[in-house]
Protein backbone atom coordinates (compact mmCIF):
# COMPACT_ATOMS: atom_id res chain seq x y z
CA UNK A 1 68.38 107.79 117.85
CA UNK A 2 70.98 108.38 114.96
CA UNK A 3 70.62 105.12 112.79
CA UNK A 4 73.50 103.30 112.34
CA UNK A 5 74.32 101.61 109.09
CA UNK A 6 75.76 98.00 108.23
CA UNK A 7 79.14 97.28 107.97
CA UNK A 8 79.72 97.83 103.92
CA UNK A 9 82.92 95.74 103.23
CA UNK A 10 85.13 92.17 104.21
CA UNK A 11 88.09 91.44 103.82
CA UNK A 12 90.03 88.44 104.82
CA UNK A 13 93.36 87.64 105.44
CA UNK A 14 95.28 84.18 106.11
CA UNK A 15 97.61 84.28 108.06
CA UNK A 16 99.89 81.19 106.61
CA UNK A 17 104.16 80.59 107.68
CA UNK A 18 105.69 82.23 104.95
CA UNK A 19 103.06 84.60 103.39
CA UNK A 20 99.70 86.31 103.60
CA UNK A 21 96.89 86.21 101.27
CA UNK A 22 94.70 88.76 101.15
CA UNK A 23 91.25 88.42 99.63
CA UNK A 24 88.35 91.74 99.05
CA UNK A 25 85.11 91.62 98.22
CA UNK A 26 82.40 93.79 97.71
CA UNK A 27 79.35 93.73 99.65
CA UNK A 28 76.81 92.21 97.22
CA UNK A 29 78.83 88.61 97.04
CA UNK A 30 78.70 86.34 94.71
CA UNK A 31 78.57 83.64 97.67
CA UNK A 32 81.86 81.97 95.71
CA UNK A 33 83.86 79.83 98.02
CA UNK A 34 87.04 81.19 98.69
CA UNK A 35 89.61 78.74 99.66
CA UNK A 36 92.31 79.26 102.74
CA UNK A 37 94.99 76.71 102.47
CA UNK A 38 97.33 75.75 105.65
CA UNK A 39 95.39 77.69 107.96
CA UNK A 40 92.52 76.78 110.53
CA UNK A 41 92.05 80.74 111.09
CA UNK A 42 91.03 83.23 109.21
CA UNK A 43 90.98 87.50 109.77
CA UNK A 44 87.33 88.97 108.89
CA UNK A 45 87.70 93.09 108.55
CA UNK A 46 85.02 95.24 108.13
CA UNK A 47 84.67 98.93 107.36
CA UNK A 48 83.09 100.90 110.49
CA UNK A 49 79.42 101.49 111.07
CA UNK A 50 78.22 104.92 111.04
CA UNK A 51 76.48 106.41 113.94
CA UNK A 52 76.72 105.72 117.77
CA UNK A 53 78.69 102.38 117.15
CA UNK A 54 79.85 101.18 120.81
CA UNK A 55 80.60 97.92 119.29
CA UNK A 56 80.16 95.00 116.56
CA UNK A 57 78.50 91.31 116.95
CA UNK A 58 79.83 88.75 114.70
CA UNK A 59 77.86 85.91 113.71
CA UNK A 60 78.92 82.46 112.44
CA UNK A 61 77.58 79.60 110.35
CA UNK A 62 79.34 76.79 110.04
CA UNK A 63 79.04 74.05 107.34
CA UNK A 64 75.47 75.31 106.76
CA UNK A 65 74.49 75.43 110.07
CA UNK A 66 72.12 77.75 112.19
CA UNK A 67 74.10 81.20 112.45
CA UNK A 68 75.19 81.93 115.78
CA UNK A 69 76.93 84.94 117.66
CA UNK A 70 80.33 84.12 117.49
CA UNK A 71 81.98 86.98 119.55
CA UNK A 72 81.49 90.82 120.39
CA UNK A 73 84.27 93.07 119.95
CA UNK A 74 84.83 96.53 120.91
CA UNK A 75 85.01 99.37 117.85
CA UNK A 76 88.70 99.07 117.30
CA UNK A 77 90.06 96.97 115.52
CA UNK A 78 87.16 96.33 112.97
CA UNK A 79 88.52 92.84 112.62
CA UNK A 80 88.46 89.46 114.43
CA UNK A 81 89.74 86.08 114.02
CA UNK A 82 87.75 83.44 112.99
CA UNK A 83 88.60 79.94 113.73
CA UNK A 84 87.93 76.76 111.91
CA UNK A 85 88.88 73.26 111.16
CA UNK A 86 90.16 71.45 108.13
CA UNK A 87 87.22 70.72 106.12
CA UNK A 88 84.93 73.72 107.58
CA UNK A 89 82.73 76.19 105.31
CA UNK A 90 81.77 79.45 107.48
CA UNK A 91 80.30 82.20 106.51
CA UNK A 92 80.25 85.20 108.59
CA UNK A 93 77.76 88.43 109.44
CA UNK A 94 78.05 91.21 110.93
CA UNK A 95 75.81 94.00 112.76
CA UNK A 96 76.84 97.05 115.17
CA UNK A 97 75.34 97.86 118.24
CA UNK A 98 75.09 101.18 120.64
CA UNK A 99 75.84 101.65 124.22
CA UNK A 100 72.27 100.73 125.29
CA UNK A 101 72.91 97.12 123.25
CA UNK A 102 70.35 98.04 120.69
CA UNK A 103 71.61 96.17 117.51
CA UNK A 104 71.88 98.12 114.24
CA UNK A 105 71.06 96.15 110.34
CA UNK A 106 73.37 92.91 109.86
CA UNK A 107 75.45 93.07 106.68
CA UNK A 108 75.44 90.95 103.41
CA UNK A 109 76.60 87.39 104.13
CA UNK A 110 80.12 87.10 103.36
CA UNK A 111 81.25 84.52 100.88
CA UNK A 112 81.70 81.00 101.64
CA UNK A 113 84.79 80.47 103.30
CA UNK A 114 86.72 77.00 103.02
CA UNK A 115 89.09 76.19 105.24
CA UNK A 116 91.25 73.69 103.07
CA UNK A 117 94.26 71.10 105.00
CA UNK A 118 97.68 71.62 102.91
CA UNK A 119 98.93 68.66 101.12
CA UNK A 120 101.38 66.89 103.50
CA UNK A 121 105.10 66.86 102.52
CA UNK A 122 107.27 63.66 103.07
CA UNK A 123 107.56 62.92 106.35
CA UNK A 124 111.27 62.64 107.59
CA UNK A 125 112.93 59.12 107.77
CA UNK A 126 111.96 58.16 111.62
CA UNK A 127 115.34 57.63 114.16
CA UNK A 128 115.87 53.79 114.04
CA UNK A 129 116.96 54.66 118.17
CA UNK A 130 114.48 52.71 120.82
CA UNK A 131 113.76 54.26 123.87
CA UNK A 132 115.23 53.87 127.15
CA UNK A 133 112.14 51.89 128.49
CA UNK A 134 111.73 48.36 129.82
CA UNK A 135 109.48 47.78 126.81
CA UNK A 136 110.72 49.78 124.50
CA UNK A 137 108.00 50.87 121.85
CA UNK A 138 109.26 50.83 118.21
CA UNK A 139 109.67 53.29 115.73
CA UNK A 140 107.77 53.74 112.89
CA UNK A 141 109.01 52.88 109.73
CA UNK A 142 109.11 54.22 106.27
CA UNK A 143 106.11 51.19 105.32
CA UNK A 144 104.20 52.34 107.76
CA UNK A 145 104.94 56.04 107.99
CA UNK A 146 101.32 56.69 106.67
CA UNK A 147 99.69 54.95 108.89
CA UNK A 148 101.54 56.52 111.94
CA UNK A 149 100.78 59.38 110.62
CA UNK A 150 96.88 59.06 110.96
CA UNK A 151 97.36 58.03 114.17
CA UNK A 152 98.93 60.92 114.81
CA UNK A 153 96.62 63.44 113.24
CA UNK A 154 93.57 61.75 115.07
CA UNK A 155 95.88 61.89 118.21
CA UNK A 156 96.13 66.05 117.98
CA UNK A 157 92.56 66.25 116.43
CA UNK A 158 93.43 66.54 112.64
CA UNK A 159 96.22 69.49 113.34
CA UNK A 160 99.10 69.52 110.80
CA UNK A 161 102.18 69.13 112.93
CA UNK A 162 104.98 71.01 111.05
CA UNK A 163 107.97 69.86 109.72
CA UNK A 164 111.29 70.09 112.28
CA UNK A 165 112.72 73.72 111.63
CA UNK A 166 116.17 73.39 110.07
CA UNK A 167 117.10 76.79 111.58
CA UNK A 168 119.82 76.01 113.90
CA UNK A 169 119.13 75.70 117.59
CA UNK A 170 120.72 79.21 118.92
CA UNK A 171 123.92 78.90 121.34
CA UNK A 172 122.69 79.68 124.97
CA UNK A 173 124.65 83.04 126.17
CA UNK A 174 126.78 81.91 129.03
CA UNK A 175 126.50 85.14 130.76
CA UNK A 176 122.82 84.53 130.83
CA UNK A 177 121.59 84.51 134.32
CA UNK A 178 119.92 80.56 135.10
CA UNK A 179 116.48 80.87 136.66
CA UNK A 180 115.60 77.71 138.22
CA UNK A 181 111.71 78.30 138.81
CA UNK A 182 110.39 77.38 142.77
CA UNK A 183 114.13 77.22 143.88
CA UNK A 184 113.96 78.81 147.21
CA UNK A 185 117.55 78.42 148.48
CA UNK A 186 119.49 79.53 145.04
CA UNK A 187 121.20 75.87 144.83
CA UNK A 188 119.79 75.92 141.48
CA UNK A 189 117.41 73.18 142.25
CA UNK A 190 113.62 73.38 141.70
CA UNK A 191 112.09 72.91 145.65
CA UNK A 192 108.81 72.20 146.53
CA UNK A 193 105.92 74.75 147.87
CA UNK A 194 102.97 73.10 150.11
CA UNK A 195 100.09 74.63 151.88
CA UNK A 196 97.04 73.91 153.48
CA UNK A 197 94.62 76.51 152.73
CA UNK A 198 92.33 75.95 156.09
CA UNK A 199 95.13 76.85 158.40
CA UNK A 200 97.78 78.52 156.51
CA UNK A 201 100.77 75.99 157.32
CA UNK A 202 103.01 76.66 154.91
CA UNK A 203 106.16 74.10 154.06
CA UNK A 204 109.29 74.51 151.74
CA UNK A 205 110.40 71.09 150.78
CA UNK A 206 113.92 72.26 149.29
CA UNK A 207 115.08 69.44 146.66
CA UNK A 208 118.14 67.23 145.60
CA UNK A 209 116.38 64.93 142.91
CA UNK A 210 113.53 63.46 144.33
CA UNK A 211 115.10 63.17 147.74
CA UNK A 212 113.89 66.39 150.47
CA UNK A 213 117.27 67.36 151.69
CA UNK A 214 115.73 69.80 154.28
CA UNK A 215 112.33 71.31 155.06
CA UNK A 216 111.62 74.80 156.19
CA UNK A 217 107.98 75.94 157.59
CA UNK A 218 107.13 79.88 156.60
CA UNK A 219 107.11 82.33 159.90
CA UNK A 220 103.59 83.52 160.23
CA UNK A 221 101.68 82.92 156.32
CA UNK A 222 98.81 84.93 155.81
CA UNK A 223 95.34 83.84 156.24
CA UNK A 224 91.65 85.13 156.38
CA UNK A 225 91.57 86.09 152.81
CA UNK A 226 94.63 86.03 151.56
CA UNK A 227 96.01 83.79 148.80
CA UNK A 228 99.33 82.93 147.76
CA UNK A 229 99.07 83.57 144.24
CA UNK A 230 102.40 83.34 142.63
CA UNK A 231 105.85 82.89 142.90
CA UNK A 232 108.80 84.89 141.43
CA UNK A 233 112.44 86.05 141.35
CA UNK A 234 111.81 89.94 141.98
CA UNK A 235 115.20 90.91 144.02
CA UNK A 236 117.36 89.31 141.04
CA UNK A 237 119.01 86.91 144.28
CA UNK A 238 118.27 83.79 142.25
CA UNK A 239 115.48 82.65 144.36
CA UNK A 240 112.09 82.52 144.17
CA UNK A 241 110.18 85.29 146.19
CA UNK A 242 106.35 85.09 147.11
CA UNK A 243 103.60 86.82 145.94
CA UNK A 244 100.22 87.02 147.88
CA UNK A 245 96.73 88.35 147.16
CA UNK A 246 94.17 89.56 149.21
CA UNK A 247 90.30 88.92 147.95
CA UNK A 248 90.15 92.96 148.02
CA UNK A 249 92.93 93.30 145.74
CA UNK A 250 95.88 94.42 148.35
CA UNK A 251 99.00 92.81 147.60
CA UNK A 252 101.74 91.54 149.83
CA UNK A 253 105.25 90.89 148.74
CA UNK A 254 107.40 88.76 150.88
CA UNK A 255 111.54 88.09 149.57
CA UNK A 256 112.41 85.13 150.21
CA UNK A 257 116.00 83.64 151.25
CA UNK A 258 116.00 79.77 152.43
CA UNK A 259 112.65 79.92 153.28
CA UNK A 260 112.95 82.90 155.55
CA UNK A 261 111.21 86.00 155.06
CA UNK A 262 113.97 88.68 154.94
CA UNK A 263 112.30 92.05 153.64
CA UNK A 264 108.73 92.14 153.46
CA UNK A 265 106.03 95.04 151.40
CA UNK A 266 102.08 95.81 151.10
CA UNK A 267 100.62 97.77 148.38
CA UNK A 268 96.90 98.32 147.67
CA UNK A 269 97.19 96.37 144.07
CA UNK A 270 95.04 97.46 141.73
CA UNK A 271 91.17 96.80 142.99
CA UNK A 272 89.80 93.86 143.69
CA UNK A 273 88.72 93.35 140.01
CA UNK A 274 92.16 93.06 139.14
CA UNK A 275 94.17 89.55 139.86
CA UNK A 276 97.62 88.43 139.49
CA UNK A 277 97.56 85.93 136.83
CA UNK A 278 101.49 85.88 136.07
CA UNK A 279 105.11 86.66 137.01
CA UNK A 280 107.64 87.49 134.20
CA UNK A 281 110.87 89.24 133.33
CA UNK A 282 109.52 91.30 130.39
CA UNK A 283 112.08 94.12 130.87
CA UNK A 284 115.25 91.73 130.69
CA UNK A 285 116.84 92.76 134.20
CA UNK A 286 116.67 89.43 135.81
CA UNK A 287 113.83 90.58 137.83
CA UNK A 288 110.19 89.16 137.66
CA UNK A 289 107.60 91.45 137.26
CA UNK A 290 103.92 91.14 138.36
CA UNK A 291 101.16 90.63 135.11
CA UNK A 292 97.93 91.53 136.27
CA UNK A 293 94.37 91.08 134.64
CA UNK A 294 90.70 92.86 135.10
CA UNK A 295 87.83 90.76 134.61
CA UNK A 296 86.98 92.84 131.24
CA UNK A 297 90.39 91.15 129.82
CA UNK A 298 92.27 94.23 130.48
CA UNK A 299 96.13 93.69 131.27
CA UNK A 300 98.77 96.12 133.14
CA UNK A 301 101.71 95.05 134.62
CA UNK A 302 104.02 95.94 137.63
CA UNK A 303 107.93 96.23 137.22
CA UNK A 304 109.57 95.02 140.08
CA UNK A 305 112.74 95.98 141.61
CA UNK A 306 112.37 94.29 144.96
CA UNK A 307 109.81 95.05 147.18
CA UNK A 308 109.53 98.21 145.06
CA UNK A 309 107.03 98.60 141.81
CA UNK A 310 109.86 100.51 139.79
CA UNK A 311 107.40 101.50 136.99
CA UNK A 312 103.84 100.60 135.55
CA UNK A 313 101.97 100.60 132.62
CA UNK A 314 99.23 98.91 130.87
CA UNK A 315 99.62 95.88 128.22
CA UNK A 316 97.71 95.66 124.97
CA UNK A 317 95.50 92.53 125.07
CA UNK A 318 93.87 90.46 121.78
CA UNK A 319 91.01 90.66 123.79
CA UNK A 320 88.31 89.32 126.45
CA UNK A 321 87.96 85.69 124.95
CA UNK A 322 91.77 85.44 124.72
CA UNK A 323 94.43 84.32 127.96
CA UNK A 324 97.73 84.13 128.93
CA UNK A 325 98.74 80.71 129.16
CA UNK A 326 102.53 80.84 129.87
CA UNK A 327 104.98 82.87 129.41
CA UNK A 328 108.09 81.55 127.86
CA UNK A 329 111.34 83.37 126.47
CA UNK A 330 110.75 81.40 123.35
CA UNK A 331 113.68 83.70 121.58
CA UNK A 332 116.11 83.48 124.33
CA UNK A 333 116.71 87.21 124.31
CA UNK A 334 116.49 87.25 128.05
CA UNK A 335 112.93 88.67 128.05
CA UNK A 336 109.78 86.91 128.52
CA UNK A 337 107.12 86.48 126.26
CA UNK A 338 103.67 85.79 126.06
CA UNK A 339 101.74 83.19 124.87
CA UNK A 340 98.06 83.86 124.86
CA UNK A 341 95.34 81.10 124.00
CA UNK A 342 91.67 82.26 123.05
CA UNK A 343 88.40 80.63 124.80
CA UNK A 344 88.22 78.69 121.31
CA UNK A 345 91.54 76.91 121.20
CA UNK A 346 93.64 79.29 118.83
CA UNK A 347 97.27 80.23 120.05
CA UNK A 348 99.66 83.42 120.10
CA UNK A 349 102.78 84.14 120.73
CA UNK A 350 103.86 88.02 121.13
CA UNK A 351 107.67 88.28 121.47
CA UNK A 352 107.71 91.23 124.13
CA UNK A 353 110.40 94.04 124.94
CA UNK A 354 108.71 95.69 128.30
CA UNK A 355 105.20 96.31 127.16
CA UNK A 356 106.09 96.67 123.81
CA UNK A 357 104.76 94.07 121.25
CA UNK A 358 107.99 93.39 119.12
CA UNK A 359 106.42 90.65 116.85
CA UNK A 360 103.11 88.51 117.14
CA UNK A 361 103.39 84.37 115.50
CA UNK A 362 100.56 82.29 115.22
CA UNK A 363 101.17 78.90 116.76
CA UNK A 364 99.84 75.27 115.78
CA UNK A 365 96.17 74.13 118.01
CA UNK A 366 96.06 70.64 118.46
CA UNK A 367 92.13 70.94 119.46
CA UNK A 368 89.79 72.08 122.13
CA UNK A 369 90.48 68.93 124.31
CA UNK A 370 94.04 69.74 124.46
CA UNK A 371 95.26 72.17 127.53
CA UNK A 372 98.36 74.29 128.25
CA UNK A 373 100.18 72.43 130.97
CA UNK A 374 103.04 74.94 130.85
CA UNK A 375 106.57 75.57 128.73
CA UNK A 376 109.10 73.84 130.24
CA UNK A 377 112.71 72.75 128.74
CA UNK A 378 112.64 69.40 128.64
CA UNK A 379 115.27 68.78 126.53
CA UNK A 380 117.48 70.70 127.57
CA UNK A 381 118.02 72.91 124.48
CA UNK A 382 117.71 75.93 126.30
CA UNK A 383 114.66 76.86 124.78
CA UNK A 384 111.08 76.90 126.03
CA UNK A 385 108.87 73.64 125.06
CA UNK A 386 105.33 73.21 125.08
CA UNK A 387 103.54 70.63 127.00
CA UNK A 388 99.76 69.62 126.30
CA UNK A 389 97.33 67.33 128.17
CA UNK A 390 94.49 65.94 126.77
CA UNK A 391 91.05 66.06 128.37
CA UNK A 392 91.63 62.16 129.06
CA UNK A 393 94.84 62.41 130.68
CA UNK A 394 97.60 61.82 128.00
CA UNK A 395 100.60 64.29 127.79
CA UNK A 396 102.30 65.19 124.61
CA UNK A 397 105.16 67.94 123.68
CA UNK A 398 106.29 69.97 120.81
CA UNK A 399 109.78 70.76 121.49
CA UNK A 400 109.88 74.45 119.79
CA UNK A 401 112.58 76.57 118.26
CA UNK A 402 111.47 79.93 118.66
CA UNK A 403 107.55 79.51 117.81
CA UNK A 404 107.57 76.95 115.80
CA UNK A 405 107.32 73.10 116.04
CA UNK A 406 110.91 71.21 115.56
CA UNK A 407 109.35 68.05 117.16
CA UNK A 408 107.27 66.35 118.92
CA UNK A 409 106.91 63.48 121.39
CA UNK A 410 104.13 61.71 123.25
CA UNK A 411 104.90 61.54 127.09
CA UNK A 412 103.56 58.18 128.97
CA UNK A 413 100.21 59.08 131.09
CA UNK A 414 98.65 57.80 134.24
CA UNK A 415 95.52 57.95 135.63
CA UNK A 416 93.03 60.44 136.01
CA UNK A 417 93.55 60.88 140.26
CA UNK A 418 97.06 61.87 139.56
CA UNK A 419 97.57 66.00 138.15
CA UNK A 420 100.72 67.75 137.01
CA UNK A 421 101.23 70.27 139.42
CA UNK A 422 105.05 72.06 138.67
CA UNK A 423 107.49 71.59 135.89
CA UNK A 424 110.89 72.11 136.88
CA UNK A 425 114.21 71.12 137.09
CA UNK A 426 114.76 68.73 140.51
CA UNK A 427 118.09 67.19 139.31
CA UNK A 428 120.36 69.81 137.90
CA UNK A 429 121.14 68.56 134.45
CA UNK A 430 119.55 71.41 132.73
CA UNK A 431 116.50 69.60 131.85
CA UNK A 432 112.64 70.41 133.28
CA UNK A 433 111.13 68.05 135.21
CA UNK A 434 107.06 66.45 135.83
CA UNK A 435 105.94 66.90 139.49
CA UNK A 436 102.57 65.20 140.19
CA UNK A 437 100.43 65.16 142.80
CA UNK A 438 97.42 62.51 143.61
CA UNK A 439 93.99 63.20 144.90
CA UNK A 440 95.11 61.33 147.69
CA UNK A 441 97.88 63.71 148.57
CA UNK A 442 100.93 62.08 147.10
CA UNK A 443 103.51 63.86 145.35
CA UNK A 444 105.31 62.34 142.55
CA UNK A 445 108.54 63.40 140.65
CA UNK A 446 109.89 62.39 137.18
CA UNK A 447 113.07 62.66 136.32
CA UNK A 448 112.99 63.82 131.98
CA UNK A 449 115.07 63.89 128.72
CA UNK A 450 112.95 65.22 126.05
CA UNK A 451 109.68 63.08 126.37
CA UNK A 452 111.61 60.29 128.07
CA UNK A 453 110.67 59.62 131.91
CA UNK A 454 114.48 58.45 133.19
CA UNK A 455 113.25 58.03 136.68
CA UNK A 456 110.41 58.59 138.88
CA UNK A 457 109.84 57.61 142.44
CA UNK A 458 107.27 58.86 145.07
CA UNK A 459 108.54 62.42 146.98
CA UNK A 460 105.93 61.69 150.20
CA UNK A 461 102.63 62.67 151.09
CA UNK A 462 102.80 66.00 153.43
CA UNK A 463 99.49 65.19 154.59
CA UNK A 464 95.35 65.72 155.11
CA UNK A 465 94.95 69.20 153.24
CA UNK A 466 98.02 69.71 152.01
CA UNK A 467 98.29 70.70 148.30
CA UNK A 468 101.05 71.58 145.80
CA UNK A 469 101.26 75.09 145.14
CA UNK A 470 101.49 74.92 141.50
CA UNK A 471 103.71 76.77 138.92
């Protein structure tokens, strides 16, 4: 076998807000600490391997810790993203291996790498304004600003919550198209979806507020394999159309109008390795298209044009370890993006055109316990927040301008039986709502403004094994 030799060199590169530091050494260190301020990531590169190099293992230690494989990567890029918290020391290795998995030398230990939490600027005077709540809670205030601020950090495990953007909020284009997501009869009103997955019955609950105005059952829904796997706008109608999936990979595409099936397509999708794992208009045509993803971490997607696949092509992907969580139009250019979130907590956000990447942004992690509930507008701004739940149950959101964090807002919680299952808006005033749904069955709506619950009240309980089909 043709021996393969150790990677030789390391570079690493912070990616900070406003600039990136760039940092080479050679490989006989000096094992100096080098410092990366205002970051909780940092980009290891590595010259390639000679020799038959299928791909690279990178190994971690942390704070002086046992070195562990931290990820294997392919042989392009020769780079990976290592991710840290304030306070953390790593120091990284790295060895290549063949297509048999035989594992060539590991290189020189890199230096020490700190990751080091920015001094804080002044926090911004708090709004003196209560909330709209029986028992209102108060606002900090400048003598205690500090301590809120603690609570705060501990709240979003230690992650720096940048300061409100003072870019202003872009006007909305008024000849924009509104998408009302799960609106079935176009009265721009989110609606409910409910199923029971043992016999098919499937129910539109179509929406005014928290009041069912009318309910619709679906002619014939598929069963014996088949899963009704997303929902989308793909004939540009204003309504949401339905997407199904068999467990061999065929696809059915059913256009919806009122809850009637009016034009109807099958296609042999992609293999049965291959799943639908979002709708989005990536193109900008008011039309959803279909995002699928192999179980390698591979990504293509489907244009849609109706019933019809217009075109098809792959999309580039950060990765195996990394997934897409949402997929928000966080510039309002009337295309989707993509947010992706690795297996380790980091976030991504690639501003898309089609397929092609036009810019990638790193965006704040609270933590590991913290998931991706979805990217609603709850304040009605136009653009696309982000809401988080903790593994305990409590809700929090960054309201967002573009990528980045203009505020933020913890939501009121409930208990553990009760699970967000939709965000949308129920009441028409342009603002997302919280739909909920109990273990018991029960489905819940509240009413937002920003991280405010206005109103809530129970929607009904559709029954023994009946569930939600969520966003």
């Amino acid at each position: 076998m043709k021996s393969r030799t150790a990677a030789r060199r390391f570079s690493w590169t912070a990616w900070l807000v406003l600039a990136v530091a760039t940092m080479a050494l050679d490989a006989a260190p000096s094992r100096a600490a080098i410092d990366i301020v205002g970051s909780e990531s940092v980009t290891l590169a590595w010259d390639p391997a000679s020799g038959p190099v299928a791909g690279y293992h990178v190994f971690a230690s942390y704070n002086g810790g046992t070195e562990q494989l931290y990820e294997s990567v392919g042989i392009t890029p020769t780079s990976i993203a290592i991710e840290g918290r304030y306070g953390d020391s790593i120091v990284i290795r790295v060895s290549s291996f063949d297509e048999t998995g035989s594992a060539g030398p590991l290189s020189e230990p890199s230096d020490v790498i700190r990751l080091i939490e920015p001094t804080p600027e002044p926090e911004p005077t708090p709004t003196s304004e209560p909330e709209p709540t029986a028992t209102p809670k108060p606002e900090p205030t400048p003598e205690s600003e500090s301590r809120w601020r603690r609570e705060l950090r501990r709240e979003l495990r230690r992650e720096p919550t940048p300061e409100p953007s003072r870019t202003p909020t872009p006007t909305p284009d008024p000849d924009a198209a509104s998408i009302v997501p799960f609106d079935f009869n176009g009265d721009q009103l989110g609606d409910i979806l409910i199923r029971n997955p043992d016999s098919g019955e499937t129910l539109f609950w179509m929406m005014n507020g928290i009041d069912i105005s009318y309910s619709v059952a679906l002619s014939n829904p598929l069963v014996d394999g088949w899963h009704l796997i997303a929902t989308g706008d793909l004939n540009q109608d204003g309504g949401a159309d339905l997407i199904w999936q068999h467990n061999d990979g065929a696809i059915e595409i059913w256009l919806i109008d009122n809850g009637t099936v009016i034009a109807a397509a099958s296609a042999e999708g992609m293999g049965a390795d291959w799943t639908i794992v979002h709708t989005a208009d990536l193109d900008g045509d008011a039309r959803d298209d279909l995002i699928f993803r192999r179980d390698d971490g591979s990504h293509y997607v489907w244009f849609m044009h109706g019933t019809d696949i217009a075109s098809h092509a792959p999309l580039d992907s950060p990765g195996s370890a990394w997934h897409i969580v949402a997929t928000p139009d966080f510039d309002r250019d009337g295309r989707d993006d993509l947010l992706w979130r690795r297996n380790r907590g980091r976030l991504v956000s690639w501003r898309m055109n089609g397929t092609e990447v036009v810019s990638r942004s790193r965006v704040s992690n609270p933590g590991r316990d913290w998931s991706v509930l979805g990217t609603p507008d709850l304040d009605g701004n136009g653009s696309s927040d982000l809401l988080w739940q903790h593994d305990s149950g409590r809700l929090f959101v960054w309201f967002m301008v573009g990528s980045r964090i203009a505020s933020h807002a913890r939501i009121e919680s409930t208990d553990s039986e009760w699970h967000v299952v939709g965000l949308r808006d129920f009441d028409g005033d342009g603002r997302d709502d919280i739909l909920w749904q109990h273990d018991d069955g029960l489905i819940y709506i509240w009413l937002m403004d920003g991280g405010t619950r206005l109103h809530h009240d129970a929607v009904g309980s559709p029954g023994y094994g009946f569930a939600v089909v969520p966003d």
